[in-house]
C-alpha atoms as a PDB file:
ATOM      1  CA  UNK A   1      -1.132  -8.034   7.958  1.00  0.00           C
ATOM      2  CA  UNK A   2       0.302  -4.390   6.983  1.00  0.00           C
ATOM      3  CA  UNK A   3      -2.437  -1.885   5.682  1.00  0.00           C
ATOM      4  CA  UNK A   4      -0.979   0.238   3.172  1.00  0.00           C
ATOM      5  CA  UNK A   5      -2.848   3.198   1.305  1.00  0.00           C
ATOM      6  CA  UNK A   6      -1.374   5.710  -1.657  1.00  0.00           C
ATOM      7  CA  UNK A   7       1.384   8.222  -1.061  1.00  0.00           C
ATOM      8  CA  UNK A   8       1.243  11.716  -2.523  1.00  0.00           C
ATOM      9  CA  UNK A   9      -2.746  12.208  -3.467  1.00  0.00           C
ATOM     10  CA  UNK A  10      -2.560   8.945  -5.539  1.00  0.00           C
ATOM     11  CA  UNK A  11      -5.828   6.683  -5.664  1.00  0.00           C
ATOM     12  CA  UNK A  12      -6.786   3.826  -7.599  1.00  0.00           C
ATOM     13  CA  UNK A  13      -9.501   2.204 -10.109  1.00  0.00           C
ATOM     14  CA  UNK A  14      -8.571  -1.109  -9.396  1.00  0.00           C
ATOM     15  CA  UNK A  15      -6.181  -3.986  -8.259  1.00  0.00           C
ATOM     16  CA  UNK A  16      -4.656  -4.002 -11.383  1.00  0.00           C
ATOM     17  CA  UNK A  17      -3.538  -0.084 -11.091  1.00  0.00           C
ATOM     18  CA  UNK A  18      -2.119  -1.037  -8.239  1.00  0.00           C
ATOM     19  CA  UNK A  19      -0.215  -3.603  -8.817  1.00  0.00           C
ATOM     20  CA  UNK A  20       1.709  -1.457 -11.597  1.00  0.00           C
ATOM     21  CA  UNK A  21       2.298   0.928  -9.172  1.00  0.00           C
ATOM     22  CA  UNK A  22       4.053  -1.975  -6.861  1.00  0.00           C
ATOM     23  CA  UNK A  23       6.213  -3.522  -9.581  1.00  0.00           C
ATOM     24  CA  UNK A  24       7.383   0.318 -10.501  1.00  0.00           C
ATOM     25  CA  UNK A  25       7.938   0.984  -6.261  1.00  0.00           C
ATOM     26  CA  UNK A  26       5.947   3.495  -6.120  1.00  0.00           C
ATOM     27  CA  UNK A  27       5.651   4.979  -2.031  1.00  0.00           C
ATOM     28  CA  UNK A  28       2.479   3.955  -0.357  1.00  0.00           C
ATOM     29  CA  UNK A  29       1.853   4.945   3.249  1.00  0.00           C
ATOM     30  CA  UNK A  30       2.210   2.453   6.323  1.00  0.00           C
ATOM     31  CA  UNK A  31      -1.112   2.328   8.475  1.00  0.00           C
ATOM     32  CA  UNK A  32      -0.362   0.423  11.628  1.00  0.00           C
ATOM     33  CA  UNK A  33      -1.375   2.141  14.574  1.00  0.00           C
ATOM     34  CA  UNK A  34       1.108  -0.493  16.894  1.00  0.00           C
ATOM     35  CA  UNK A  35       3.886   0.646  14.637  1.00  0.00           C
ATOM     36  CA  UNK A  36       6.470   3.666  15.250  1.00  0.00           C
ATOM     37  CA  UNK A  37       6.542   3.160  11.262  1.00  0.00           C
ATOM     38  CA  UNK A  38       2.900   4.405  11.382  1.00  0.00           C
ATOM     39  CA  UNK A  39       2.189   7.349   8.978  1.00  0.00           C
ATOM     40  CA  UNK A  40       5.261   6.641   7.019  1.00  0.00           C
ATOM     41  CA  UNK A  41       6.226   6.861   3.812  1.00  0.00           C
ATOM     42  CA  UNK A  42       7.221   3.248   2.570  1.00  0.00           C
ATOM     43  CA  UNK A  43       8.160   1.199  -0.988  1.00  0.00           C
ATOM     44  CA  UNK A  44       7.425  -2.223  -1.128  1.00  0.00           C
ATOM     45  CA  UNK A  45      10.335  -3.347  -1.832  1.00  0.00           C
ATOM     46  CA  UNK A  46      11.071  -2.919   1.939  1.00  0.00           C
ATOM     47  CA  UNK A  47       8.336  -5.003   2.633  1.00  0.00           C
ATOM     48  CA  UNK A  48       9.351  -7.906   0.195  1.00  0.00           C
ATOM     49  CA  UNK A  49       7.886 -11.264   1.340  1.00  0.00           C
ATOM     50  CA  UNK A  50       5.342  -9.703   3.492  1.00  0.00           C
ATOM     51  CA  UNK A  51       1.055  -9.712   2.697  1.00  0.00           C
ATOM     52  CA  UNK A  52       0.173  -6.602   2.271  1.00  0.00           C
ATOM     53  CA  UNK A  53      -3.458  -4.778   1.890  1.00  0.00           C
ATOM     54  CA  UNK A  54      -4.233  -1.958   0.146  1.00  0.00           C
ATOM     55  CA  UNK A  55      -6.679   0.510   0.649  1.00  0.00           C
ATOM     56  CA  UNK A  56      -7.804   2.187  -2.665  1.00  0.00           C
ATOM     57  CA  UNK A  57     -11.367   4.051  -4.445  1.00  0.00           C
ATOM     58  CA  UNK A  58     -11.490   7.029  -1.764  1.00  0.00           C
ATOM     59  CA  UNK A  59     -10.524   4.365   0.959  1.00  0.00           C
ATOM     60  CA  UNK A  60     -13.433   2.280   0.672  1.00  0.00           C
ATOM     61  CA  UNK A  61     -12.004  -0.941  -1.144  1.00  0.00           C
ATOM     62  CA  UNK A  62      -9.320  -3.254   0.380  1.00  0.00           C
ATOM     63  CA  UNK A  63      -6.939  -5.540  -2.243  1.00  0.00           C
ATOM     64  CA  UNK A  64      -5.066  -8.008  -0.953  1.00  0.00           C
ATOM     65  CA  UNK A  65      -1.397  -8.599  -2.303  1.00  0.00           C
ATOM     66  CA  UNK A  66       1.473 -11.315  -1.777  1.00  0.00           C
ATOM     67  CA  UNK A  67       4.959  -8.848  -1.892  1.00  0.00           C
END
């Protein structure tokens, strides 16, 4: 599973927030450590059909979402 946390300062409130932010594409950054995508700047719509999870409120909260 891809862990994916908010581009550009951007955090969230709650699942809902982010889901907006997924159905407008909005850039989140790619957290895989095994990945040379690590670090990375990504939209999910180049990750369309994969589970995804979020990390949101300062990092502390995960939310889990079918792309």
């Amino acid at each position: 599973m891809t862990t994916l946390t908010p581009a550009y300062g951007r955090d969230y409130k709650s699942k809902a927030a982010i889901q907006a932010d997924i159905d407008h594409d909005f850039y989140f950054i790619f957290n895989n450590i095994m990945s040379p995508w690590d670090g990375k700047p990504v939209c999910p719509s180049d990750l369309k059909g994969e589970t995804v999870q979020v990390r949101y409120g300062n990092l502390r909260k995960v939310a889990i979402f079918n792309l």
